[in-house]
N, C-alpha and C. Protein backbone atom coordinates (compact mmCIF):
# COMPACT_ATOMS: atom_id res chain seq x y z
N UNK A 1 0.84 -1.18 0.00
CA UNK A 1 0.00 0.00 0.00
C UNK A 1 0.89 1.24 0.00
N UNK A 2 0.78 1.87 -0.85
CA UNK A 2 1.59 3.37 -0.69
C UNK A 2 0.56 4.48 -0.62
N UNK A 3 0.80 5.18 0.31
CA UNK A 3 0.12 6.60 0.46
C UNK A 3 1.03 7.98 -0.67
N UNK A 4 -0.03 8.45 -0.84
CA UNK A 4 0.30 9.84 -1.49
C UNK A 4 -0.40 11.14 -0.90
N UNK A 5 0.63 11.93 -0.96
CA UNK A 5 0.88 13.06 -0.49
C UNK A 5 -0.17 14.43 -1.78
N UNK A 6 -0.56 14.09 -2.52
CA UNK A 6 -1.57 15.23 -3.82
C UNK A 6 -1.92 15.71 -3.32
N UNK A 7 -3.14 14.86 -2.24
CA UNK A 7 -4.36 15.49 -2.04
C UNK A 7 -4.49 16.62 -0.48
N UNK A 8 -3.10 16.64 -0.02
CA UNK A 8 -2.77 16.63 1.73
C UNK A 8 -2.64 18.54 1.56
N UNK A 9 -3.88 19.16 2.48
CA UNK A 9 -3.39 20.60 2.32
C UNK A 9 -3.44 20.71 4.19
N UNK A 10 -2.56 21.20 4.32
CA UNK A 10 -2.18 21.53 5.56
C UNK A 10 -1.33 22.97 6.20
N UNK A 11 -0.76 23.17 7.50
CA UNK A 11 -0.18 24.04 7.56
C UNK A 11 0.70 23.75 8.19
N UNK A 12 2.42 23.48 8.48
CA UNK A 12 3.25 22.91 9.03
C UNK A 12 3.82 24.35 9.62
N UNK A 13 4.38 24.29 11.12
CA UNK A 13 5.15 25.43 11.74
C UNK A 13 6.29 24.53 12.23
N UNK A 14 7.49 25.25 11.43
CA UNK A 14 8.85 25.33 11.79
C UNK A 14 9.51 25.72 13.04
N UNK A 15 9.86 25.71 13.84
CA UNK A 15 10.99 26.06 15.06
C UNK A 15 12.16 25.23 15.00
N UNK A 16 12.78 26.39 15.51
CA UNK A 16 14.47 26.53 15.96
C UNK A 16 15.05 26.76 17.13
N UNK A 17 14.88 25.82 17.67
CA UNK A 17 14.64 26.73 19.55
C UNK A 17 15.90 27.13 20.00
N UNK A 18 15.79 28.35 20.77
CA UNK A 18 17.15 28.95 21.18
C UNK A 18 16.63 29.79 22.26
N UNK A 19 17.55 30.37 23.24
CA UNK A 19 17.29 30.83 24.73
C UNK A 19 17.49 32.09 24.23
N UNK A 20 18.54 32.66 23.19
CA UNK A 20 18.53 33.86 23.14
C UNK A 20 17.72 34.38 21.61
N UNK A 21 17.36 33.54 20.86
CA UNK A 21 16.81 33.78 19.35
C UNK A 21 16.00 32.73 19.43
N UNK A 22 14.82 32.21 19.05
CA UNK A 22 14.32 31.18 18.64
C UNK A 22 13.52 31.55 17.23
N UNK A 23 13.95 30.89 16.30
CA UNK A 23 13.45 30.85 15.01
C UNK A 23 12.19 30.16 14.54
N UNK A 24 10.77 30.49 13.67
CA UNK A 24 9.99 30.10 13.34
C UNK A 24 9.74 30.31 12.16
N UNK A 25 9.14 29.26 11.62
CA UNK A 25 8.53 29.33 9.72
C UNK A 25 7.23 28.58 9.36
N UNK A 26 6.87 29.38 9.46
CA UNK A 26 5.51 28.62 8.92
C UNK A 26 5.32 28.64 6.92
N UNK A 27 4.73 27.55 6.87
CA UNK A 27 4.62 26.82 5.39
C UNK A 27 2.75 25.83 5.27
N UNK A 28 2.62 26.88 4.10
CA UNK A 28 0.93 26.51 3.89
C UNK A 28 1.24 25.09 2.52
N UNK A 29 0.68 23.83 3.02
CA UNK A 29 1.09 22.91 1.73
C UNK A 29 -0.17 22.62 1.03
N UNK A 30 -0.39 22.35 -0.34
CA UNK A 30 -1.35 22.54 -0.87
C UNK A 30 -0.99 20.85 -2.17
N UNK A 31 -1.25 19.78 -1.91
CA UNK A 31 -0.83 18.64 -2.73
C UNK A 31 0.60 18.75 -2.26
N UNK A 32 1.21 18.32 -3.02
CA UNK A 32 2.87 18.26 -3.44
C UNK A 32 3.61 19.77 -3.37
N UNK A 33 3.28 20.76 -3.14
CA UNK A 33 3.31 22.37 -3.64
C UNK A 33 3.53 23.14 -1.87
N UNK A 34 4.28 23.18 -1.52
CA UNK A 34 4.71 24.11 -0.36
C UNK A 34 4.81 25.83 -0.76
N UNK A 35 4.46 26.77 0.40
CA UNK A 35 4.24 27.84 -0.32
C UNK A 35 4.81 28.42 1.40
N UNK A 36 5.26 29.86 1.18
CA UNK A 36 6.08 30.29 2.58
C UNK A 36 4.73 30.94 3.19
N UNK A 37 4.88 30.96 4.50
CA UNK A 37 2.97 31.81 5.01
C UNK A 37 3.91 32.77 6.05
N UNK A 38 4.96 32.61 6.43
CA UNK A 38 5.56 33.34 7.56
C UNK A 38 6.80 33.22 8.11
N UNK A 39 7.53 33.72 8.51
CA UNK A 39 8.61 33.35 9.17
C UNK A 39 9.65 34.46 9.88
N UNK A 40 9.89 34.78 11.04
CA UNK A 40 10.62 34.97 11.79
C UNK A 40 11.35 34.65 12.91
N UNK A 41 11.84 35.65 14.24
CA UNK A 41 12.33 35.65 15.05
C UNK A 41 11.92 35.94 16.56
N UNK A 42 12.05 35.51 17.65
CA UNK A 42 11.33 35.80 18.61
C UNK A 42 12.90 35.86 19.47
N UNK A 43 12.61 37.56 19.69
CA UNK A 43 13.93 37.82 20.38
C UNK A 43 13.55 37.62 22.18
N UNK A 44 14.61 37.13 22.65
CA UNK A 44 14.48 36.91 24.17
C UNK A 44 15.82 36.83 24.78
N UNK A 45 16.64 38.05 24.20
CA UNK A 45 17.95 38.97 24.92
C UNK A 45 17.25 39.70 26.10
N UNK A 46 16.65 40.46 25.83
CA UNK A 46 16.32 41.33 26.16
C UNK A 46 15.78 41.17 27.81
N UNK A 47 15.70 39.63 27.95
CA UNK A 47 15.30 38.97 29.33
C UNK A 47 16.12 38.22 29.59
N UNK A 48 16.62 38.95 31.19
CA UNK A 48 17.70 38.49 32.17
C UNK A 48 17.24 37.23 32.62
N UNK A 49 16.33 37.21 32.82
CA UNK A 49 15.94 35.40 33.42
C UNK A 49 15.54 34.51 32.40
N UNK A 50 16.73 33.41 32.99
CA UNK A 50 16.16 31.84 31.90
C UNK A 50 14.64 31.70 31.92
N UNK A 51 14.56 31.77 33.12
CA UNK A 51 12.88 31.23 33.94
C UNK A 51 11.73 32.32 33.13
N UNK A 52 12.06 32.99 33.04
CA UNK A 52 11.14 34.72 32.03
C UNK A 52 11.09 34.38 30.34
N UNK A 53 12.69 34.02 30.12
CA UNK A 53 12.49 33.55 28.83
C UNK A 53 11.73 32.61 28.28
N UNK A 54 11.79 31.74 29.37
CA UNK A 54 11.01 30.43 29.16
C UNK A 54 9.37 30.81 29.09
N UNK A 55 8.90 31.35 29.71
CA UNK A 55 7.68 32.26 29.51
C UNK A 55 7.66 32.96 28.59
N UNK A 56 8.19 33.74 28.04
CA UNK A 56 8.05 34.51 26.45
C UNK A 56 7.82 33.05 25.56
N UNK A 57 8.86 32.30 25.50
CA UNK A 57 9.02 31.36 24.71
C UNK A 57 7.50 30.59 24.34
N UNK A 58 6.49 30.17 25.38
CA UNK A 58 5.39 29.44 25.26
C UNK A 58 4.66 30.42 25.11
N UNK A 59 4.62 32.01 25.76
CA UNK A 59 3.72 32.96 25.36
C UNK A 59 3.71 33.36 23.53
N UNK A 60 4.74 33.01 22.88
CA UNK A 60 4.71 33.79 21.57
C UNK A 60 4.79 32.55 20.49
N UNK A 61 5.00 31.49 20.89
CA UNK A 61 4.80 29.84 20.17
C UNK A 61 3.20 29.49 20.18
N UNK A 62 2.66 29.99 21.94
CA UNK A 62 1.03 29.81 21.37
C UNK A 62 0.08 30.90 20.54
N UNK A 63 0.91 32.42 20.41
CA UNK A 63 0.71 33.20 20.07
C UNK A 63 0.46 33.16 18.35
N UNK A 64 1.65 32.24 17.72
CA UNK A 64 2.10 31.87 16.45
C UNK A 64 1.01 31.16 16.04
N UNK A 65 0.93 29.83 16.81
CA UNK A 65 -0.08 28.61 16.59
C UNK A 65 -1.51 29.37 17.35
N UNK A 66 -1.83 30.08 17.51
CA UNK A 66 -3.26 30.39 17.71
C UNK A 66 -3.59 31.27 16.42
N UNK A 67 -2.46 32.07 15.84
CA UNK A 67 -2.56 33.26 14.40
C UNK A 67 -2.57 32.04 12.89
N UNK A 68 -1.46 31.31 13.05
CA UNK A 68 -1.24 30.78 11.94
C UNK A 68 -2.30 29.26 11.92
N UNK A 69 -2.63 28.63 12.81
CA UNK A 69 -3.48 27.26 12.83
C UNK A 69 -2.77 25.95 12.45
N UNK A 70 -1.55 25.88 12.36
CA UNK A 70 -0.72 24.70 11.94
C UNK A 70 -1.43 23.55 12.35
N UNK A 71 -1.45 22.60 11.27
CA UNK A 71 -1.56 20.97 11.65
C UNK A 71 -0.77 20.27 12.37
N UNK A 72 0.20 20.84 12.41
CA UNK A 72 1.45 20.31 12.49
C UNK A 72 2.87 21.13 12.59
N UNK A 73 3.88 20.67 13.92
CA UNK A 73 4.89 21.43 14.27
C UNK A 73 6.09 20.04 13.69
N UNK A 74 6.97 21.05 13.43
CA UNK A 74 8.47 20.51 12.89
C UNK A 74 9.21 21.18 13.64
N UNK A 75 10.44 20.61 14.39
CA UNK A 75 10.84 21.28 15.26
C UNK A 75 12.33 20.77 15.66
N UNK A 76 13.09 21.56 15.31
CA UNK A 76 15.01 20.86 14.98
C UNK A 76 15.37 20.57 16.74
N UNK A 77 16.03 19.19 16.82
CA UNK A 77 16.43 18.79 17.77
C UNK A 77 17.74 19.67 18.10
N UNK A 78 18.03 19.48 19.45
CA UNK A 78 19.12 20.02 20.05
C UNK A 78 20.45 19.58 19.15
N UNK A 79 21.19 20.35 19.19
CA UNK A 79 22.62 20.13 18.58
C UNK A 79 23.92 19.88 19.86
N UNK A 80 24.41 18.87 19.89
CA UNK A 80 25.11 18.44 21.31
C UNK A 80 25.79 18.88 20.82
N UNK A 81 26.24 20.12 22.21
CA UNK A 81 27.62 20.20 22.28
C UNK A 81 28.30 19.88 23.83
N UNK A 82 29.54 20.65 23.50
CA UNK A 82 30.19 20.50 24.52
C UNK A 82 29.67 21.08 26.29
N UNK A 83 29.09 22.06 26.31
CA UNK A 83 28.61 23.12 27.35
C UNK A 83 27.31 22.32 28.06
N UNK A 84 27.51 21.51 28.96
CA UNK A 84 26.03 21.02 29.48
C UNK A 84 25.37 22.05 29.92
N UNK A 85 26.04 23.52 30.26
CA UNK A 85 24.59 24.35 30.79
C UNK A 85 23.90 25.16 29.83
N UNK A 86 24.80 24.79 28.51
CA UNK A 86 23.41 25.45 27.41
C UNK A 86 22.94 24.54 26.58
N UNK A 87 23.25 23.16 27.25
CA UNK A 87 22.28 22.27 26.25
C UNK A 87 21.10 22.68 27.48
N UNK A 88 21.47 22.10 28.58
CA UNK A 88 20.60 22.07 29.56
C UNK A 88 19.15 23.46 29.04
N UNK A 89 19.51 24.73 28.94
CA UNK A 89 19.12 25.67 28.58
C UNK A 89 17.97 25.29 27.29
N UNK A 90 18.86 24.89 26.12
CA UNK A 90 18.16 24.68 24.85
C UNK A 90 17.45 23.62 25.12
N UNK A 91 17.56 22.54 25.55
CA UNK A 91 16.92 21.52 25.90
C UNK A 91 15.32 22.25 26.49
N UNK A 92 15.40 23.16 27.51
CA UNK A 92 14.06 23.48 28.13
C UNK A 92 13.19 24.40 27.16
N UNK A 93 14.08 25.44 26.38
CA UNK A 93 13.40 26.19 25.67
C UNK A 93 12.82 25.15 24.55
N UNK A 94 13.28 24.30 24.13
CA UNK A 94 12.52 22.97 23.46
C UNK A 94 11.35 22.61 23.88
N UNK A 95 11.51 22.22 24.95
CA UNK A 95 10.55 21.55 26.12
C UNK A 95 9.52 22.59 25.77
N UNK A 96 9.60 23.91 26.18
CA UNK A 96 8.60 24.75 25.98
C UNK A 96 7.93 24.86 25.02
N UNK A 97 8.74 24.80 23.58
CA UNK A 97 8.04 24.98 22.27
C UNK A 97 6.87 23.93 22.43
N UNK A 98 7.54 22.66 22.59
CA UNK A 98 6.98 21.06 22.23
C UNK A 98 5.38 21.85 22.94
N UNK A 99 5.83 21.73 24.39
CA UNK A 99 4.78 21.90 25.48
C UNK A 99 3.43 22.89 24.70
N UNK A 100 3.62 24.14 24.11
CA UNK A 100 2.94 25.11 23.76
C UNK A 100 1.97 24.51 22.81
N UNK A 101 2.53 23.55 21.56
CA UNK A 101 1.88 23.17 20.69
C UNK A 101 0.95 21.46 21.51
N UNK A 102 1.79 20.87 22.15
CA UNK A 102 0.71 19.82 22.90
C UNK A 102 -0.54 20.70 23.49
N UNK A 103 -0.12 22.17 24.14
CA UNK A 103 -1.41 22.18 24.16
C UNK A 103 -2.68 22.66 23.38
N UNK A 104 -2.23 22.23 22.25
CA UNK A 104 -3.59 23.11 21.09
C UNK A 104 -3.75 21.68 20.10
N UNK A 105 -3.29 20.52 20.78
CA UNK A 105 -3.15 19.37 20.22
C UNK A 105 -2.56 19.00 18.42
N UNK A 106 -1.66 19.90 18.83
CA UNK A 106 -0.90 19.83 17.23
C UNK A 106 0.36 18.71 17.66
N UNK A 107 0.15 17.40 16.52
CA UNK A 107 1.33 16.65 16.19
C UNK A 107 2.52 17.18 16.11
N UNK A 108 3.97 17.06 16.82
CA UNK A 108 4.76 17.03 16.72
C UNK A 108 6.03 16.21 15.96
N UNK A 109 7.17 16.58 15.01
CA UNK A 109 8.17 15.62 14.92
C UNK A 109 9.35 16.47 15.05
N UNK A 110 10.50 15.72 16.00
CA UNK A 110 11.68 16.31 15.72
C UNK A 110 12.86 16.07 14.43
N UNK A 111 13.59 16.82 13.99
CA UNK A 111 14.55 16.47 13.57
C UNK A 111 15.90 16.97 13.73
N UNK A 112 17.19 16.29 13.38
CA UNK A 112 18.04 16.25 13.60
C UNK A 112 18.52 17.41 12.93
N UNK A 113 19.75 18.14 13.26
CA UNK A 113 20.15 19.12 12.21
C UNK A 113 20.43 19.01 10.96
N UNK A 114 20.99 17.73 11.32
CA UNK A 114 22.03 17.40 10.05
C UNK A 114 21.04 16.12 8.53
N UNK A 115 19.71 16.10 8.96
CA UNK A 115 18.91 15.55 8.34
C UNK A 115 17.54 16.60 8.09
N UNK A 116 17.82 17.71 8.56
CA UNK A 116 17.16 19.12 7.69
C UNK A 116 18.52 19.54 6.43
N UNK A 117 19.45 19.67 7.01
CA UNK A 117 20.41 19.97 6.04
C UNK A 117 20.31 19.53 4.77
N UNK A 118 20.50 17.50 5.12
CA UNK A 118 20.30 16.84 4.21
C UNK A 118 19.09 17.09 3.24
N UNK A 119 17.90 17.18 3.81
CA UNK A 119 17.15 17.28 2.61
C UNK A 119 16.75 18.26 2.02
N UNK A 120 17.19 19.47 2.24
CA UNK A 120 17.15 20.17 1.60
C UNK A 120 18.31 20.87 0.71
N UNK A 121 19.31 20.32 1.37
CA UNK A 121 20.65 20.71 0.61
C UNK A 121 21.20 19.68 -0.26
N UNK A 122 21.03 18.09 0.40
CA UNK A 122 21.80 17.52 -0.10
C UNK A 122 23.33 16.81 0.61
N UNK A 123 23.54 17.75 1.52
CA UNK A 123 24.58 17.76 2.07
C UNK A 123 24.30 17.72 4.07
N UNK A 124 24.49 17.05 4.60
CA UNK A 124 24.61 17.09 6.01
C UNK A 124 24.93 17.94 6.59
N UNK A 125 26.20 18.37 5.80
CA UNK A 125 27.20 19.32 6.67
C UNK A 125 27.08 20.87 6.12
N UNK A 126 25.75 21.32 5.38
CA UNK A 126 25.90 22.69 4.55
C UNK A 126 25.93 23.42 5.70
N UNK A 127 26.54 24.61 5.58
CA UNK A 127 26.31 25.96 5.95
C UNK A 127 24.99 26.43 5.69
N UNK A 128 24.74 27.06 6.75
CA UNK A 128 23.53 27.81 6.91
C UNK A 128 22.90 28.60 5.74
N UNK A 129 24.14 29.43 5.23
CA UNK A 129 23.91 30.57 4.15
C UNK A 129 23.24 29.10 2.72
N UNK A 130 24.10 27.97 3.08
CA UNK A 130 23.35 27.40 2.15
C UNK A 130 21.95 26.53 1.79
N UNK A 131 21.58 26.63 3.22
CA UNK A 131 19.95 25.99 3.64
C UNK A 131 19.35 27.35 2.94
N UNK A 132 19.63 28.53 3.48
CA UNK A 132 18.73 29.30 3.28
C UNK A 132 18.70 29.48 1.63
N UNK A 133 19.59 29.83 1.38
CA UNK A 133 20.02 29.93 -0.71
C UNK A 133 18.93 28.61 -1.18
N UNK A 134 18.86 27.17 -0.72
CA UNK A 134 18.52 26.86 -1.18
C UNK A 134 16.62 26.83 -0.88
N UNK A 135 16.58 27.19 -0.07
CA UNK A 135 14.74 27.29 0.74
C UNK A 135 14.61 28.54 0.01
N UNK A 136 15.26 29.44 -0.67
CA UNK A 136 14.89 30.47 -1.03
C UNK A 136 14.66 30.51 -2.34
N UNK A 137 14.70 29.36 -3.49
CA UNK A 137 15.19 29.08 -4.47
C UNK A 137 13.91 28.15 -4.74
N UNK A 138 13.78 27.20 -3.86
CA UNK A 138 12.46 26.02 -3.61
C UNK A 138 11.15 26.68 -3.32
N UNK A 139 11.25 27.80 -2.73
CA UNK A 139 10.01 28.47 -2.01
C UNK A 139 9.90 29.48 -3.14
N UNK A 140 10.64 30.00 -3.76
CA UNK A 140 10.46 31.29 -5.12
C UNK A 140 10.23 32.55 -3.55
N UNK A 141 10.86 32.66 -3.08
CA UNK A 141 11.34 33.74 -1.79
C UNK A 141 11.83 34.94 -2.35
N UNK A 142 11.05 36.15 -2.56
CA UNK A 142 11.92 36.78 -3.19
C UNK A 142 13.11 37.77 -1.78
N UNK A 143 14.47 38.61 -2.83
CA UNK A 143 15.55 38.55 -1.94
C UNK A 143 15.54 39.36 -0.70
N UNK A 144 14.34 39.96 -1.23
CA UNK A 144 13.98 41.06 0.32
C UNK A 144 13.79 40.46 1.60
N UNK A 145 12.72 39.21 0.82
CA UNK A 145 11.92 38.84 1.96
C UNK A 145 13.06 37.69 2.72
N UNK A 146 14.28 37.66 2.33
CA UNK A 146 14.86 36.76 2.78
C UNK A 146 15.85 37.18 3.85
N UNK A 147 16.02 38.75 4.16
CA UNK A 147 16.78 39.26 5.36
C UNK A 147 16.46 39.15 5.94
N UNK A 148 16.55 37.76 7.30
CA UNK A 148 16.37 37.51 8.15
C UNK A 148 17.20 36.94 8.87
N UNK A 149 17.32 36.41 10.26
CA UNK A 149 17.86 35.91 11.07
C UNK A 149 18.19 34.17 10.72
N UNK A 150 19.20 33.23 10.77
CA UNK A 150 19.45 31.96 10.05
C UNK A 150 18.71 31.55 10.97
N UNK A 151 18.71 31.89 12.31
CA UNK A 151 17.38 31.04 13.34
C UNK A 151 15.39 30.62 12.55
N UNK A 152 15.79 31.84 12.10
CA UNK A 152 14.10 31.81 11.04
C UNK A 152 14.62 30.67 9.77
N UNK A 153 15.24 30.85 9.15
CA UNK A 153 15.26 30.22 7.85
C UNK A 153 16.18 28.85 8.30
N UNK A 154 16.33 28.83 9.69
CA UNK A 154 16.72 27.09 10.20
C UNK A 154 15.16 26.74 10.27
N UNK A 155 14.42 27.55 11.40
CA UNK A 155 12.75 27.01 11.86
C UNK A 155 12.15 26.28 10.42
N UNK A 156 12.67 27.31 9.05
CA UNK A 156 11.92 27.30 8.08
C UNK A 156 12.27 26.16 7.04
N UNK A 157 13.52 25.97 7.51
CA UNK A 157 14.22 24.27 7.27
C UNK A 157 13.35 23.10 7.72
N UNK A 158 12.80 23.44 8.91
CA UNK A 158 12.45 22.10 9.48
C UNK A 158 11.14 21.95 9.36
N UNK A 159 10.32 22.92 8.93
CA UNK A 159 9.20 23.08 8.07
C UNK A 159 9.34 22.12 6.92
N UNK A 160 10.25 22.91 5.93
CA UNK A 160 10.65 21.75 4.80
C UNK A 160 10.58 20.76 4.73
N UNK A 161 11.81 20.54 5.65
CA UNK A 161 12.18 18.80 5.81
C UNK A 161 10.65 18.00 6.15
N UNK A 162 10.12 18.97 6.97
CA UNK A 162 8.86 17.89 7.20
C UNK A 162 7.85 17.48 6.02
N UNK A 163 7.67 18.91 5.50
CA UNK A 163 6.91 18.54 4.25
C UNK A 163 7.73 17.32 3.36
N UNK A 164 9.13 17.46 3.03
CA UNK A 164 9.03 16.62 2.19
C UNK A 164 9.33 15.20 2.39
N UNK A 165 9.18 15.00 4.16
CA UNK A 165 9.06 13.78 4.73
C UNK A 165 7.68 13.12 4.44
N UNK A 166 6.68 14.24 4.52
CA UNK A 166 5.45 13.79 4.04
C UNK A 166 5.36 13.54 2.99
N UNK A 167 5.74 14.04 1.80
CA UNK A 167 5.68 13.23 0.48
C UNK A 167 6.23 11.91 0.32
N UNK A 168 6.83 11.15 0.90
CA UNK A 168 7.30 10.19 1.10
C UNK A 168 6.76 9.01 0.99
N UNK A 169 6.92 7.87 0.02
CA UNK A 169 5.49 6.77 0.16
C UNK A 169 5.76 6.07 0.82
N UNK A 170 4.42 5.59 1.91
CA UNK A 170 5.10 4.83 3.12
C UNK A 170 4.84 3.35 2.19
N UNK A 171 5.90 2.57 2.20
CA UNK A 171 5.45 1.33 1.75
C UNK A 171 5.26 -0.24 2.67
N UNK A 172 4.49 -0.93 2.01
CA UNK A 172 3.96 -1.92 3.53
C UNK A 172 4.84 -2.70 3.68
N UNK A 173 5.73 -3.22 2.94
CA UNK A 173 7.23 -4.27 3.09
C UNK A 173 8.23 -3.54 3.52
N UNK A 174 8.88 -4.14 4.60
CA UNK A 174 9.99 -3.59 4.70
C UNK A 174 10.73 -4.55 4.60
N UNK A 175 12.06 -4.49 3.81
CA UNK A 175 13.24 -5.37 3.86
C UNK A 175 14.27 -5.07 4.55
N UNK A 176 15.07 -6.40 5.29
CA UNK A 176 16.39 -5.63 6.29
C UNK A 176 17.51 -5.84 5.00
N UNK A 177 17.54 -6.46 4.08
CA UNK A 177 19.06 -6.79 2.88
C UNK A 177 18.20 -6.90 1.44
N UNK A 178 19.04 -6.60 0.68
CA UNK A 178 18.66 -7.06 -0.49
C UNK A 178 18.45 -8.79 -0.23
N UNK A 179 18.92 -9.53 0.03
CA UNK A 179 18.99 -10.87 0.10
C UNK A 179 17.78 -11.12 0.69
N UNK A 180 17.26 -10.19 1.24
CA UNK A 180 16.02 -10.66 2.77
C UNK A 180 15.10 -10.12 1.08
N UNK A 181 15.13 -9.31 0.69
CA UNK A 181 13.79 -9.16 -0.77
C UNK A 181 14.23 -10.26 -1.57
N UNK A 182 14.95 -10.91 -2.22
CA UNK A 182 15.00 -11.59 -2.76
C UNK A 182 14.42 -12.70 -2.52
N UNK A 183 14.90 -13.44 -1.11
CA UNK A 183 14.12 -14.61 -0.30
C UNK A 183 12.79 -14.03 -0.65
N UNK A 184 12.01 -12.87 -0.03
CA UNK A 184 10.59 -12.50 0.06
C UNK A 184 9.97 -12.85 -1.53
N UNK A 185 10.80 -12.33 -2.74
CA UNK A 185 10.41 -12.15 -3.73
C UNK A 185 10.66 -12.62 -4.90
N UNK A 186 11.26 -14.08 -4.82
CA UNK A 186 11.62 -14.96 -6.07
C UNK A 186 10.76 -14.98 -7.31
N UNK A 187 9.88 -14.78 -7.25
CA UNK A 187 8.84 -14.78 -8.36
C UNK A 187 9.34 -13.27 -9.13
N UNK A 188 9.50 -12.50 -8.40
CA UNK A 188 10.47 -11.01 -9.09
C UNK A 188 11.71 -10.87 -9.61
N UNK A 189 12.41 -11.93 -9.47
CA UNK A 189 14.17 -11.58 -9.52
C UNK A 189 14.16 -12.79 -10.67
N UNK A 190 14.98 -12.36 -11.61
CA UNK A 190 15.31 -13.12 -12.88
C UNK A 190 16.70 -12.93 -13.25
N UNK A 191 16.99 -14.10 -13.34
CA UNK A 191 18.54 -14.54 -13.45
C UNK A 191 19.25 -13.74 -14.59
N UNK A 192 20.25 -14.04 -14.82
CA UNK A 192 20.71 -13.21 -15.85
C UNK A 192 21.64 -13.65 -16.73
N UNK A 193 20.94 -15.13 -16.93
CA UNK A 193 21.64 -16.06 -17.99
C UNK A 193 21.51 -15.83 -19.64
């Protein structure tokens, strides 16, 4: 059984979570056809307390998802580094995003950095300037609208990636080897005498 993605119109919201920037993108999908609906920055310098930020953070995520109506949140996993007190940090401002959208009962998926990269670049390891070059290129973005913060046009990555996770056909076999389809599927495989 394979599913298709034609008929699927939805609204996917992007985040980028960060203690001092957190990035968002929202993307209206219409069949196969992604189209940009929004995207910025939600600054939270400006607040001395983690504990305050963390409150802006769920105040302006339910703020987003109560304006925009998303089906659905995409939302880039933490990037490990070295510093446990700003994973610790990013980790909660996460927590918060996640939290904001559980409560308006919007589906969640995370992804990895380096598998937003991938699908939209191609490359795991692109540079930022090159997620955005290329979301800007896929989306027909024109160059104005593209001065923004890489926190927005990361959020607006993981928007992407989700959409075009959803185009994806789920299929009902799964094989662990070629050898394991072959066993499954002798009646398919023809020798090559």
């Amino acid at each position: 059984m394979i599913k298709s993605a034609t008929n699927i119109e939805k609204i996917i919201l992007g985040v980028d979570p960060g203690t001092n920037v957190m990035g968002y993108g929202v993307l209206s999908v219409k069949g196969n056809k992604a189209e940009l609906v929004a995207m910025g920055v939600i600054e939270l310098k400006k607040y001395e307390s983690h504990y305050l930020r963390l409150g802006k953070i769920f105040e302006r995520i339910t703020s987003i998802i109560d304006a925009y109506k998303p089906d659905e949140m995409a939302i880039e996993a933490p990037f490990f580094g070295k510093n446990v007190q700003s994973m610790l940090k990013l980790g909660r401002a996460q927590g918060v995003a996640i939290t904001a959208a559980i409560m308006r009962d919007i589906p969640i998926t995370e992804y990895e950095p380096r598998k937003i990269k991938m699908a939209i670049t191609g490359n795991g390891s692109a540079a930022k300037e090159q997620v955005a070059g290329m979301l800007q290129r896929m989306l027909h973005i024109a160059k104005e609208d593209m001065d923004v913060q890489f926190d927005a046009t990361d959020a607006l990555g993981a928007a992407y990636c989700h959409f075009i996770q959803m185009g994806k056909p789920e299929v009902e076999h799964k094989f662990s080897s070629w050898k394991d389809f072959v066993n499954k599927n002798a009646d398919k495989v023809h020798g090559s005498d």
